[in-house]
Every structure is written in structure tokens, then in C-alpha cells.
PDB file of N, CA and C in Angstrom:
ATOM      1  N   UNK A   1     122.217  61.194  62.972  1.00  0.00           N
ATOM      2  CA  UNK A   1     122.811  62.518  62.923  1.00  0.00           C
ATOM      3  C   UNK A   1     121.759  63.577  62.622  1.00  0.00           C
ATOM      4  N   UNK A   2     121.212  63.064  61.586  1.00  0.00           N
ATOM      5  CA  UNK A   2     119.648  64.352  61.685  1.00  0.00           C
ATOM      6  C   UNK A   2     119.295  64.766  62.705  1.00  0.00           C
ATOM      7  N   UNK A   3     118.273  63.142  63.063  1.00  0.00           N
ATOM      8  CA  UNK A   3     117.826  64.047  64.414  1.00  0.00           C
ATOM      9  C   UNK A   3     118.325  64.467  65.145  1.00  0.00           C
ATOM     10  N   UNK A   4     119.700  64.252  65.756  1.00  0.00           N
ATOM     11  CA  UNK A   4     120.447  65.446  66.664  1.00  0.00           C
ATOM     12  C   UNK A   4     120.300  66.790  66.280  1.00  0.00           C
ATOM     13  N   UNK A   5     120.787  66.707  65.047  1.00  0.00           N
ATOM     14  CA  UNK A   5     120.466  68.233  64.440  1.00  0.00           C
ATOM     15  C   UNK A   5     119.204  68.981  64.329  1.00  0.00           C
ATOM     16  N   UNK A   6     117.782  68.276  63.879  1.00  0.00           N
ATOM     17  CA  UNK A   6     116.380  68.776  64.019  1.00  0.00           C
ATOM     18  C   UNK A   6     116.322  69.338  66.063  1.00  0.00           C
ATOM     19  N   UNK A   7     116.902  68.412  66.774  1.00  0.00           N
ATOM     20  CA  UNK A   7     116.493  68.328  67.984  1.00  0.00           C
ATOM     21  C   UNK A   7     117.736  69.950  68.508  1.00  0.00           C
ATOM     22  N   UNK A   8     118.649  69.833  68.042  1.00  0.00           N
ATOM     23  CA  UNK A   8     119.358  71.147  68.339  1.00  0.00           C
ATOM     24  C   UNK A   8     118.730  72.441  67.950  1.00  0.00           C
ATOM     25  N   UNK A   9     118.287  72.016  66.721  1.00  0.00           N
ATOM     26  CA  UNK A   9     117.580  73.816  65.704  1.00  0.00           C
ATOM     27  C   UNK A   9     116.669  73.478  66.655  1.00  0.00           C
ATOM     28  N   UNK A  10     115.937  72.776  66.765  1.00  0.00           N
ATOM     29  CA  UNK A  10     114.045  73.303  67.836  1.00  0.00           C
ATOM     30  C   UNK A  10     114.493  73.885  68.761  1.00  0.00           C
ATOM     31  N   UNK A  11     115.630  73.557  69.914  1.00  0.00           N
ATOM     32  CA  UNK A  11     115.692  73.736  71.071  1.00  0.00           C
ATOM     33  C   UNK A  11     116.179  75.314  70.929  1.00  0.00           C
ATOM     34  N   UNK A  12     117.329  75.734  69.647  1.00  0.00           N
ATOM     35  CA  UNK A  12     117.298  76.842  69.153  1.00  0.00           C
ATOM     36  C   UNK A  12     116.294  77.780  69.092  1.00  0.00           C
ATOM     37  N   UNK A  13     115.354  77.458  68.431  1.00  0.00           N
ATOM     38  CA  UNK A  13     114.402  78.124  68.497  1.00  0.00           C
ATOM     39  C   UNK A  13     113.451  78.791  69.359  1.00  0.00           C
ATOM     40  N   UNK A  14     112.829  77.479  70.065  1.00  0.00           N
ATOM     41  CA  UNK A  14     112.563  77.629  71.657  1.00  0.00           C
ATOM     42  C   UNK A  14     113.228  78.663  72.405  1.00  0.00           C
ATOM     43  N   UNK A  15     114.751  78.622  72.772  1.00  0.00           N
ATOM     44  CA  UNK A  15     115.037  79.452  73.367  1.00  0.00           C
ATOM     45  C   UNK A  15     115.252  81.201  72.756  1.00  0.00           C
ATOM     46  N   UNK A  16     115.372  81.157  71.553  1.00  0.00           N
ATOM     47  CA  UNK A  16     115.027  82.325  71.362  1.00  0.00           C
ATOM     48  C   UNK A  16     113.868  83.233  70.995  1.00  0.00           C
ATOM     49  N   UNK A  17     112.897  82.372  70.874  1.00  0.00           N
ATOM     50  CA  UNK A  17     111.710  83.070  71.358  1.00  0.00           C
ATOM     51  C   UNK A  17     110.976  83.519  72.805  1.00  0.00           C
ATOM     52  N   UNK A  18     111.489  82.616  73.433  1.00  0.00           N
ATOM     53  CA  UNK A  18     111.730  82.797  75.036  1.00  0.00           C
ATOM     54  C   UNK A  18     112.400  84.444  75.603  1.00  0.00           C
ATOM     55  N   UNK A  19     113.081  84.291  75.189  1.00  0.00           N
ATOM     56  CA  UNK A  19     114.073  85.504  75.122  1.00  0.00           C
ATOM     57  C   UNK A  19     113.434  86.900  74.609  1.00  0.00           C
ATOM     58  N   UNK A  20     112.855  86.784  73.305  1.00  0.00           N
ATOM     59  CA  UNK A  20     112.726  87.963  73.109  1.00  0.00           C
ATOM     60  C   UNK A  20     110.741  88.028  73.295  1.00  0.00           C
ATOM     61  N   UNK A  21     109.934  87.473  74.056  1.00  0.00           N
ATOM     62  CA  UNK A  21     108.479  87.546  74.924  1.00  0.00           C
ATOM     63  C   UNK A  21     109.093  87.817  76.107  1.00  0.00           C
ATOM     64  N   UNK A  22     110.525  87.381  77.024  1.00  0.00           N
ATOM     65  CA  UNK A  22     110.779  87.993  78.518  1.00  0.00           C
ATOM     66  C   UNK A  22     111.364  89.423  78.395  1.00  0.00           C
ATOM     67  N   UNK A  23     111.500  90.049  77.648  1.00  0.00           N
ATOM     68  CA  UNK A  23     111.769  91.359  77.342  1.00  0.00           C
ATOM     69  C   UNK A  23     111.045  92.361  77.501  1.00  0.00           C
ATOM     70  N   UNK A  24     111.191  93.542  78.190  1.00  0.00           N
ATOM     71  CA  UNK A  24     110.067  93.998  77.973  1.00  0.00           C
ATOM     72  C   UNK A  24     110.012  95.614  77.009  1.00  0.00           C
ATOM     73  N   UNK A  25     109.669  96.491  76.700  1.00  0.00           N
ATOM     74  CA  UNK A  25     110.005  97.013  75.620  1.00  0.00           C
ATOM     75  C   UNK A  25     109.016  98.634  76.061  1.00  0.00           C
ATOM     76  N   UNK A  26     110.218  99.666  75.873  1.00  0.00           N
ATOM     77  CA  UNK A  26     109.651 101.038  76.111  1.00  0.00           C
ATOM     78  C   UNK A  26     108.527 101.319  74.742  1.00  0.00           C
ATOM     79  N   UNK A  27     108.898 100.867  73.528  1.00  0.00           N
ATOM     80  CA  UNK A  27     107.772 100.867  72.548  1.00  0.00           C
ATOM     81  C   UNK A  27     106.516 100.478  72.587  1.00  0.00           C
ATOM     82  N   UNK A  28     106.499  99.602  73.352  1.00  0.00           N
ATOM     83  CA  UNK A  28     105.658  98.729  73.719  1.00  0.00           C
ATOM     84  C   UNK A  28     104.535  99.496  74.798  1.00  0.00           C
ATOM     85  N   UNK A  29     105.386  99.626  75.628  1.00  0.00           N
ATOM     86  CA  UNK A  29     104.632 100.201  76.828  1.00  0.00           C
ATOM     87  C   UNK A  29     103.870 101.619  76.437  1.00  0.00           C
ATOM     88  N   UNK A  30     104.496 102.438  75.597  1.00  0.00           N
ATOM     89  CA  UNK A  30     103.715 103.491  74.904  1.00  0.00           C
ATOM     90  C   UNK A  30     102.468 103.057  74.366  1.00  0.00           C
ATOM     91  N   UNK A  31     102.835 102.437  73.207  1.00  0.00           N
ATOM     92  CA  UNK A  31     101.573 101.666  72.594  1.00  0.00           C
ATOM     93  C   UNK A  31     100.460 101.517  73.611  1.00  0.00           C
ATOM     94  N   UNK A  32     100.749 100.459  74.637  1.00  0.00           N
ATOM     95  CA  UNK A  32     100.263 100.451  75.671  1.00  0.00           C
ATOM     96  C   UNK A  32      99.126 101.245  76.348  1.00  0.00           C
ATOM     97  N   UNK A  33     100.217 102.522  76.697  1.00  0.00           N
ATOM     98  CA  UNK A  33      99.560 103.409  77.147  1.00  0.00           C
ATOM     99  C   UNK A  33      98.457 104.290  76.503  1.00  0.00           C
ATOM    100  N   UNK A  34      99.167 104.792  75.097  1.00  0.00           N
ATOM    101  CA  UNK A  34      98.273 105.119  74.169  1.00  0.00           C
ATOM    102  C   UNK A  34      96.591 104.523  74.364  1.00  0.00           C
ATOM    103  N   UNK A  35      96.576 103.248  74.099  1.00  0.00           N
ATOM    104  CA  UNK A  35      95.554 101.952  73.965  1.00  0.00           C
ATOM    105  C   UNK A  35      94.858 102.419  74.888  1.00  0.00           C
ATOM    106  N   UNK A  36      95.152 102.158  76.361  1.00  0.00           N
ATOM    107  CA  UNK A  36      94.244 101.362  77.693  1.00  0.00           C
ATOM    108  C   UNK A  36      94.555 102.653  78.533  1.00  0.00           C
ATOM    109  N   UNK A  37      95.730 103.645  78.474  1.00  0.00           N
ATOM    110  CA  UNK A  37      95.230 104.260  79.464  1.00  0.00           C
ATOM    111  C   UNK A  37      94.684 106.184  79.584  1.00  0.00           C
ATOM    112  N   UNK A  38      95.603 106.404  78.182  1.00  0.00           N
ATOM    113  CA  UNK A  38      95.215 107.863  77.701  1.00  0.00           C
ATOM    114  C   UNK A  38      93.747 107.891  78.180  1.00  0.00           C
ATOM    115  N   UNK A  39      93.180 107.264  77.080  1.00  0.00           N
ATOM    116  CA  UNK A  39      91.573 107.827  77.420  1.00  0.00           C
ATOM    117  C   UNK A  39      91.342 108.466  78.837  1.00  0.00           C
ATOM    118  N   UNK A  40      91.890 107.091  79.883  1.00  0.00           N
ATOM    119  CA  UNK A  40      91.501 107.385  81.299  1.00  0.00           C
ATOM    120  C   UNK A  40      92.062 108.449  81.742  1.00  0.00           C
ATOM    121  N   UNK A  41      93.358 108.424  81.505  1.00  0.00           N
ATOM    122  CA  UNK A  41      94.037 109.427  82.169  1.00  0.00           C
ATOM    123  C   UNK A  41      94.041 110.763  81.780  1.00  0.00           C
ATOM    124  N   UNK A  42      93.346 111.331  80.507  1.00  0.00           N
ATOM    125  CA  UNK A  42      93.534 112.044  80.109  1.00  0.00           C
ATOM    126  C   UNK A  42      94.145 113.398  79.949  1.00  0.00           C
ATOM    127  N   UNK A  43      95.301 112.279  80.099  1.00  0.00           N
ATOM    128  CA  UNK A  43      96.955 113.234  79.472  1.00  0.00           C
ATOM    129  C   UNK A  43      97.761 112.510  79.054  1.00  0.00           C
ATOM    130  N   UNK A  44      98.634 113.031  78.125  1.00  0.00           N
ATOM    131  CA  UNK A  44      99.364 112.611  77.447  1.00  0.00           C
ATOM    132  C   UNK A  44     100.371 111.900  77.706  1.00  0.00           C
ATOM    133  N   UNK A  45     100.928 111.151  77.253  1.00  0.00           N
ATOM    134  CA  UNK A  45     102.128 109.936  77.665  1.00  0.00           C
ATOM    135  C   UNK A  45     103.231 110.929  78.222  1.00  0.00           C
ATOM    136  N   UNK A  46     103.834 112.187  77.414  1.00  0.00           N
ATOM    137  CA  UNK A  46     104.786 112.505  77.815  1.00  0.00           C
ATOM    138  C   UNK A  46     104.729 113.302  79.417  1.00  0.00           C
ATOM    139  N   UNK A  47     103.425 113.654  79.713  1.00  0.00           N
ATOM    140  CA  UNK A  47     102.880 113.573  81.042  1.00  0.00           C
ATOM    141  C   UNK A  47     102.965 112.897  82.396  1.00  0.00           C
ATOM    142  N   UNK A  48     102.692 111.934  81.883  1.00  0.00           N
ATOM    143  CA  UNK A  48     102.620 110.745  82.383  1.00  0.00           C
ATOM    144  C   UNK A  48     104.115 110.310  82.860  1.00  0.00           C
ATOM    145  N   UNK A  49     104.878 110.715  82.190  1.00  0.00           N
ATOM    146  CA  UNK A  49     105.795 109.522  82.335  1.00  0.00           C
ATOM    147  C   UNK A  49     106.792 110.825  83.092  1.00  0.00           C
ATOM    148  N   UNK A  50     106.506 112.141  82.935  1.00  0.00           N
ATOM    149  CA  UNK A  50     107.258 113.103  83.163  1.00  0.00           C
ATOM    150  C   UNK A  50     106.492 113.332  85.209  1.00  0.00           C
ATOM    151  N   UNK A  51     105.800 112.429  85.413  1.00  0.00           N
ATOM    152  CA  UNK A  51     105.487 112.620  86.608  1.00  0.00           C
ATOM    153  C   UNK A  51     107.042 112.834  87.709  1.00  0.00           C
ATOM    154  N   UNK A  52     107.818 111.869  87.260  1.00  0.00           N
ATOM    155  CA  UNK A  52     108.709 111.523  88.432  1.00  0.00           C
ATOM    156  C   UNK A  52     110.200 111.537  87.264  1.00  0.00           C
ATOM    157  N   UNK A  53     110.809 110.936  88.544  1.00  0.00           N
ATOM    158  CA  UNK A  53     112.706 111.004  87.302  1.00  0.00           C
ATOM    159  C   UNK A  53     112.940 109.748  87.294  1.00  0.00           C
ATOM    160  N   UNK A  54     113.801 109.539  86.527  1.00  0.00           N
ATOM    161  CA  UNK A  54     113.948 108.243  86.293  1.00  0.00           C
ATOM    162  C   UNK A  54     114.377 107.348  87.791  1.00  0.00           C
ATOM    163  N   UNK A  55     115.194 107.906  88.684  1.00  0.00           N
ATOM    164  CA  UNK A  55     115.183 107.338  90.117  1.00  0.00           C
ATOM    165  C   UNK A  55     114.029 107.118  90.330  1.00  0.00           C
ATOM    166  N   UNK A  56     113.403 107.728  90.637  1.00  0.00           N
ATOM    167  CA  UNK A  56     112.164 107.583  91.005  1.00  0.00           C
ATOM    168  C   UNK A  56     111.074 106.310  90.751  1.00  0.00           C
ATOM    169  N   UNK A  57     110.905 106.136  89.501  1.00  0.00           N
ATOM    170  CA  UNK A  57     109.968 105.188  88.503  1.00  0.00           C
ATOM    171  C   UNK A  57     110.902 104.212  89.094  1.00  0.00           C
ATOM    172  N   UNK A  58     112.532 104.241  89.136  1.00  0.00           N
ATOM    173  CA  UNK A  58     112.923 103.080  89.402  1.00  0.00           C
ATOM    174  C   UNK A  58     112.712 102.263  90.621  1.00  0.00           C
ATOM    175  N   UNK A  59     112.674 103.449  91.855  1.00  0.00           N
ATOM    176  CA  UNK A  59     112.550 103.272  93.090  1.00  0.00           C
ATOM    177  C   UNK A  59     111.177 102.620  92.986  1.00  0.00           C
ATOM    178  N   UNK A  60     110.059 102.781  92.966  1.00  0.00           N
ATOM    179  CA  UNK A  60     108.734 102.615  92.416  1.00  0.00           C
ATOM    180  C   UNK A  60     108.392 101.424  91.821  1.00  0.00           C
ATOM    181  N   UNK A  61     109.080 100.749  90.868  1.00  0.00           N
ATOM    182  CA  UNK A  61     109.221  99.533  90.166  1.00  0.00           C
ATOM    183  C   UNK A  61     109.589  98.449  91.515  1.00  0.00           C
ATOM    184  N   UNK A  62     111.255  98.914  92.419  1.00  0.00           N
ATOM    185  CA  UNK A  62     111.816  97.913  92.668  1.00  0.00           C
ATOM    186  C   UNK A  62     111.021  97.739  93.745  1.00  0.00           C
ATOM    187  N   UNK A  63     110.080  98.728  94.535  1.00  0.00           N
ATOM    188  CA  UNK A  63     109.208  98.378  95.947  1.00  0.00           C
ATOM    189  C   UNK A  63     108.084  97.843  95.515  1.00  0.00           C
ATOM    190  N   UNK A  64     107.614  97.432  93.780  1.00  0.00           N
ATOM    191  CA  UNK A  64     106.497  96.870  93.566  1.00  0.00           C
ATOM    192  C   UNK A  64     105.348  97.780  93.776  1.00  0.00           C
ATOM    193  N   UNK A  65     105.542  98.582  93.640  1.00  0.00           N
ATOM    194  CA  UNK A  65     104.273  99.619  93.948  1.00  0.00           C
ATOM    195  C   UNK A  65     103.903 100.487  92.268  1.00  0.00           C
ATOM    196  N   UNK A  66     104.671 100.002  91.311  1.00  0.00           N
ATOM    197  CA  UNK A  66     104.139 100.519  89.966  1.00  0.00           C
ATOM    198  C   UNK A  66     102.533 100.934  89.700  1.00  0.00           C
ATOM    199  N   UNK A  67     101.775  99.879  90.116  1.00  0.00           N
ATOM    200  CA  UNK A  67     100.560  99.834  89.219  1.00  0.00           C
ATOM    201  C   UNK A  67      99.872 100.748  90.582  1.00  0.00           C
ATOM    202  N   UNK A  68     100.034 100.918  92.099  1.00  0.00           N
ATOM    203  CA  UNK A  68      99.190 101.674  92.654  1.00  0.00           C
ATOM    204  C   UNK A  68      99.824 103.209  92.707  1.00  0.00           C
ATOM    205  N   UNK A  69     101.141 103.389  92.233  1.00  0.00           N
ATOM    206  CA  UNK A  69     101.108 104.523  91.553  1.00  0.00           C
ATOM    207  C   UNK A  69     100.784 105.043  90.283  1.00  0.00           C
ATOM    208  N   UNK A  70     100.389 104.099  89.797  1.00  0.00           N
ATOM    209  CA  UNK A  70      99.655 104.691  88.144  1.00  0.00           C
ATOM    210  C   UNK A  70      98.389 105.037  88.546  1.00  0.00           C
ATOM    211  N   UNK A  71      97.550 103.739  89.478  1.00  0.00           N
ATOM    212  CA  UNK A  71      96.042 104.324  89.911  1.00  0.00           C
ATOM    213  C   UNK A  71      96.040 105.642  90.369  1.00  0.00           C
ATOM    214  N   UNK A  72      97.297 105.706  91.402  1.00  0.00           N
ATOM    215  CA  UNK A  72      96.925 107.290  92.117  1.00  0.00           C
ATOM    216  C   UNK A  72      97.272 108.511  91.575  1.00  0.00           C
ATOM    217  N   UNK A  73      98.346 108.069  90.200  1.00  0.00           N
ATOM    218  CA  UNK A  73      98.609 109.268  88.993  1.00  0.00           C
ATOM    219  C   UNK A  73      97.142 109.688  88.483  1.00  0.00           C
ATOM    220  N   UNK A  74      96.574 108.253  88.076  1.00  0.00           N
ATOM    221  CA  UNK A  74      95.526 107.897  87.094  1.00  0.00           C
ATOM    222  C   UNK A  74      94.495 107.471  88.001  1.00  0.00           C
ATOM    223  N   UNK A  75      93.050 107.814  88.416  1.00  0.00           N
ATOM    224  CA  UNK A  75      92.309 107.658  88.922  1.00  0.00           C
ATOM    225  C   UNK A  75      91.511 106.602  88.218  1.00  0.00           C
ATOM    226  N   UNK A  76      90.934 105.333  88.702  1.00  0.00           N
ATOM    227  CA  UNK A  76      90.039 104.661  87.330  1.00  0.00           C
ATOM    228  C   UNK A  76      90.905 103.847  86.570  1.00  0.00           C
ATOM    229  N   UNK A  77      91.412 103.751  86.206  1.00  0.00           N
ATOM    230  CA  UNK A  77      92.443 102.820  85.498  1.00  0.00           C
ATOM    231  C   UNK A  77      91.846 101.490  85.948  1.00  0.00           C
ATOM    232  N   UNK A  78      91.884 101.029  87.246  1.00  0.00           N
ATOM    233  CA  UNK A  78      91.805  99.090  87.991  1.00  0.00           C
ATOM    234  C   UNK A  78      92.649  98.613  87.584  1.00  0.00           C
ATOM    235  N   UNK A  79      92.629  97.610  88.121  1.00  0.00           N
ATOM    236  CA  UNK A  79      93.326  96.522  87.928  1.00  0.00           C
ATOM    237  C   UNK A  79      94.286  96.649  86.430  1.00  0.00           C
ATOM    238  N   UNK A  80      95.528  96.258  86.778  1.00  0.00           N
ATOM    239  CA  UNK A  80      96.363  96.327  85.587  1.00  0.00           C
ATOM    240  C   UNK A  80      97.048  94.700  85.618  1.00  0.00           C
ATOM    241  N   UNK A  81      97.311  94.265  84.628  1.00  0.00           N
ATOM    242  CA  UNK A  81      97.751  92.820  84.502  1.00  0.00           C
ATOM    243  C   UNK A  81      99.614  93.197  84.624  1.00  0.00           C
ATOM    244  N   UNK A  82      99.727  92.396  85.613  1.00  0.00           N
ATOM    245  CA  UNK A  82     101.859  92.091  86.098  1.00  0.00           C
ATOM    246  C   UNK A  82     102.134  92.239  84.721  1.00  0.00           C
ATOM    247  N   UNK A  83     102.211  91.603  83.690  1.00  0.00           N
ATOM    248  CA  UNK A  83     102.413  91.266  82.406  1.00  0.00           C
ATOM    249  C   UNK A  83     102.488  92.692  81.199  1.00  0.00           C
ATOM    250  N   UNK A  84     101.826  93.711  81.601  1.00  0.00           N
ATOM    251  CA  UNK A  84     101.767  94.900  81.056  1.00  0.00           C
ATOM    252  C   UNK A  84     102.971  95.982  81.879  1.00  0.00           C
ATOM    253  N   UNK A  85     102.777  95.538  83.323  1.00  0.00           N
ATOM    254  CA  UNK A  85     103.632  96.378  84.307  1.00  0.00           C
ATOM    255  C   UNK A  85     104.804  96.627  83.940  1.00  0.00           C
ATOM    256  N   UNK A  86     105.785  95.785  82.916  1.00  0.00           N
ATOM    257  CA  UNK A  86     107.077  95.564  82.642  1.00  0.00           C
ATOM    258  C   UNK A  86     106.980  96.646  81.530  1.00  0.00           C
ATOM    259  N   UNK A  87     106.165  96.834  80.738  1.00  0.00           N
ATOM    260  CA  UNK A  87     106.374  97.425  79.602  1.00  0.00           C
ATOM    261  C   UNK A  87     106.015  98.947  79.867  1.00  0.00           C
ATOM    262  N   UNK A  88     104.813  99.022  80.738  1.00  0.00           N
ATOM    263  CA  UNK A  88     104.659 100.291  81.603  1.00  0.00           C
ATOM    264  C   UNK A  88     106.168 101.229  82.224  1.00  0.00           C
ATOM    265  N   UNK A  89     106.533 100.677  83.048  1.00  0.00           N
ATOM    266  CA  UNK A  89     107.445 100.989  83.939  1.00  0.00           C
ATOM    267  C   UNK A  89     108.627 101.388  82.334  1.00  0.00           C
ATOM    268  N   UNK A  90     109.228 100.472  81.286  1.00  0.00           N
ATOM    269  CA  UNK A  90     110.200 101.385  80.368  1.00  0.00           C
ATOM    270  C   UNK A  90     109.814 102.012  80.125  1.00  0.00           C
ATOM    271  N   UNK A  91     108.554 102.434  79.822  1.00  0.00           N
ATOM    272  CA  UNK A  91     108.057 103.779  78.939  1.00  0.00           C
ATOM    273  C   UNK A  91     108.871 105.052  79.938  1.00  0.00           C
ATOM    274  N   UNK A  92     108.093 104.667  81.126  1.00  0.00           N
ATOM    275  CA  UNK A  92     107.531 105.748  82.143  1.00  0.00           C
ATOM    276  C   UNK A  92     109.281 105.943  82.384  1.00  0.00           C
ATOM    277  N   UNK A  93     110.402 105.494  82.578  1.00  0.00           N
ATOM    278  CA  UNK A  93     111.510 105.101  82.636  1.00  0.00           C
ATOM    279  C   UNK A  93     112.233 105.839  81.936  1.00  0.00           C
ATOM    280  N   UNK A  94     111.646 105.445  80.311  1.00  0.00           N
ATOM    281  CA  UNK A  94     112.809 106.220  79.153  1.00  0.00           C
ATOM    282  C   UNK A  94     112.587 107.439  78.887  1.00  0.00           C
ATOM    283  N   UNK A  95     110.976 107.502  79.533  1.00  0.00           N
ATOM    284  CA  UNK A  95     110.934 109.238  79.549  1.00  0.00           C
ATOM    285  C   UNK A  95     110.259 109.871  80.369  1.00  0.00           C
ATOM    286  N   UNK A  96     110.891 109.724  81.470  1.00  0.00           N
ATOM    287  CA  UNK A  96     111.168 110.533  82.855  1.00  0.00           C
ATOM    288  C   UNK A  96     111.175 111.909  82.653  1.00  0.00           C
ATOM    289  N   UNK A  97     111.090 112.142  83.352  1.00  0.00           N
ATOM    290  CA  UNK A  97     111.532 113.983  83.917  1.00  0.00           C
ATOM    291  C   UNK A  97     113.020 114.407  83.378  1.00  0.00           C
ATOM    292  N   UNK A  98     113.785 113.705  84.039  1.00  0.00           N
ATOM    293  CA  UNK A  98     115.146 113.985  83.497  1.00  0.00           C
ATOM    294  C   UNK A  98     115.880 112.774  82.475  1.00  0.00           C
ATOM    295  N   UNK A  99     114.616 112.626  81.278  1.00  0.00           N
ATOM    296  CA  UNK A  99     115.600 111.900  80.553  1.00  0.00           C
ATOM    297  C   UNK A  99     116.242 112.346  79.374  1.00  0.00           C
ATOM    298  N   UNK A 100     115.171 113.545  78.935  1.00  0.00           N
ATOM    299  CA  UNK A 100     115.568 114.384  77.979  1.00  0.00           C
ATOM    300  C   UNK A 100     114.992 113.460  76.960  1.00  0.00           C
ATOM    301  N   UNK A 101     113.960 112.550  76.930  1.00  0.00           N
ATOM    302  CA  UNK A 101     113.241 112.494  75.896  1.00  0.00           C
ATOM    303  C   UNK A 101     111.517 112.261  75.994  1.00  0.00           C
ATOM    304  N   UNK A 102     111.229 112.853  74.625  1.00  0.00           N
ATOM    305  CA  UNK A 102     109.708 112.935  74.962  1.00  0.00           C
ATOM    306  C   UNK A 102     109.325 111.994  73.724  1.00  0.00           C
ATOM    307  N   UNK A 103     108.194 111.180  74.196  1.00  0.00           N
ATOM    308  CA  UNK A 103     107.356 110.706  73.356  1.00  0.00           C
ATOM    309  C   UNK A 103     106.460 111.303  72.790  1.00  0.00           C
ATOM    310  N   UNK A 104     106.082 110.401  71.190  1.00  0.00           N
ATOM    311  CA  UNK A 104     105.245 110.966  70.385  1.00  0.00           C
ATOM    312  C   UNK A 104     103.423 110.696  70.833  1.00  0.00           C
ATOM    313  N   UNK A 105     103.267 110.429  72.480  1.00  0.00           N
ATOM    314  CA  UNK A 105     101.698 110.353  72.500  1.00  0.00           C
ATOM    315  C   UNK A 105     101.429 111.561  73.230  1.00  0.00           C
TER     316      UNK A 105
END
């Protein structure tokens, strides 16, 4: 009976850490941006993200074309890792043009 139970809590566990690394997070993606791309871009997140409306970023995301519209926002940037793209795209998302909110970078 234990080990059923040790073998249930792990698998517990497992899956909820799973869960919250496939997430991806508008906090995050600020941070993010802050980090790796301000310098380059030099302008500010709420800039940045105020390029387009939230249709837009979305449209942008779903044709896979995120990261060669950040290059052509952002000149210099390169190569961006898939893995960052998720957290990119909420930022740029939650504060759109018309989202009515601005970030603190």
C-alpha cells in the first residue's frame, strides 16, 4: 500500500511541475525583455509592445512569424530561442496598443 501511494505523490508531482514550466508568463516575458532586449532595442517595453494591438501580436504569433517581427521592430537582436518566444509574445499581448495597460519597463 505505500508504495502505491509514494508512486501516486511522485507522479503528482511530476505532473505538476510539468504544468506550470509549459506555461508561459507575461511577467516573465517583460523580465525578458528588460534583460536581452531593451539594450538593443532601445526603447522601452511599453513601446515595444505598443507596436501593434492585441489582434495583431496575435495574428503574428499564430503565422509563426513572432521573432522576425521583433528583428524587424528591433534591428540586431538574432536569433531568439522558440522557448523565450512564448513569454515574448504575452508581454507584447498584455500590453498592446489597445490593452489599456502599460508596463513598468
Amino acid at each position: 500500500m505505500n508504495k502505491i501511494i509514494k508512486i501516486a505523490l511522485g507522479a503528482a508531482i511530476l505532473l505538476s511541475f510539468g504544468s506550470t514550466v509549459a506555461s508561459a508568463d507575461s511577467a516573465k516575458g517583460m523580465k525578458l525583455y528588460k534583460k536581452k532586449l531593451k539594450g538593443v532595442c532601445k526603447v522601452s517595453g511599453a513601446v515595444m509592445a505598443a507596436k501593434h494591438s492585441q489582434d495583431e501580436w496575435e495574428e503574428i504569433n499564430e503565422a509563426n512569424n513572432l521573432e522576425s517581427e521583433i528583428q524587424t521592430l528591433c534591428p540586431g537582436t538574432g536569433d531568439i530561442k522558440d522557448k523565450l518566444l512564448t513569454h515574448y509574445y504575452d508581454f507584447f499581448y498584455e500590453f498592446a496598443s489597445d490593452s489599456g495597460n502599460v508596463p513598468s519597463c
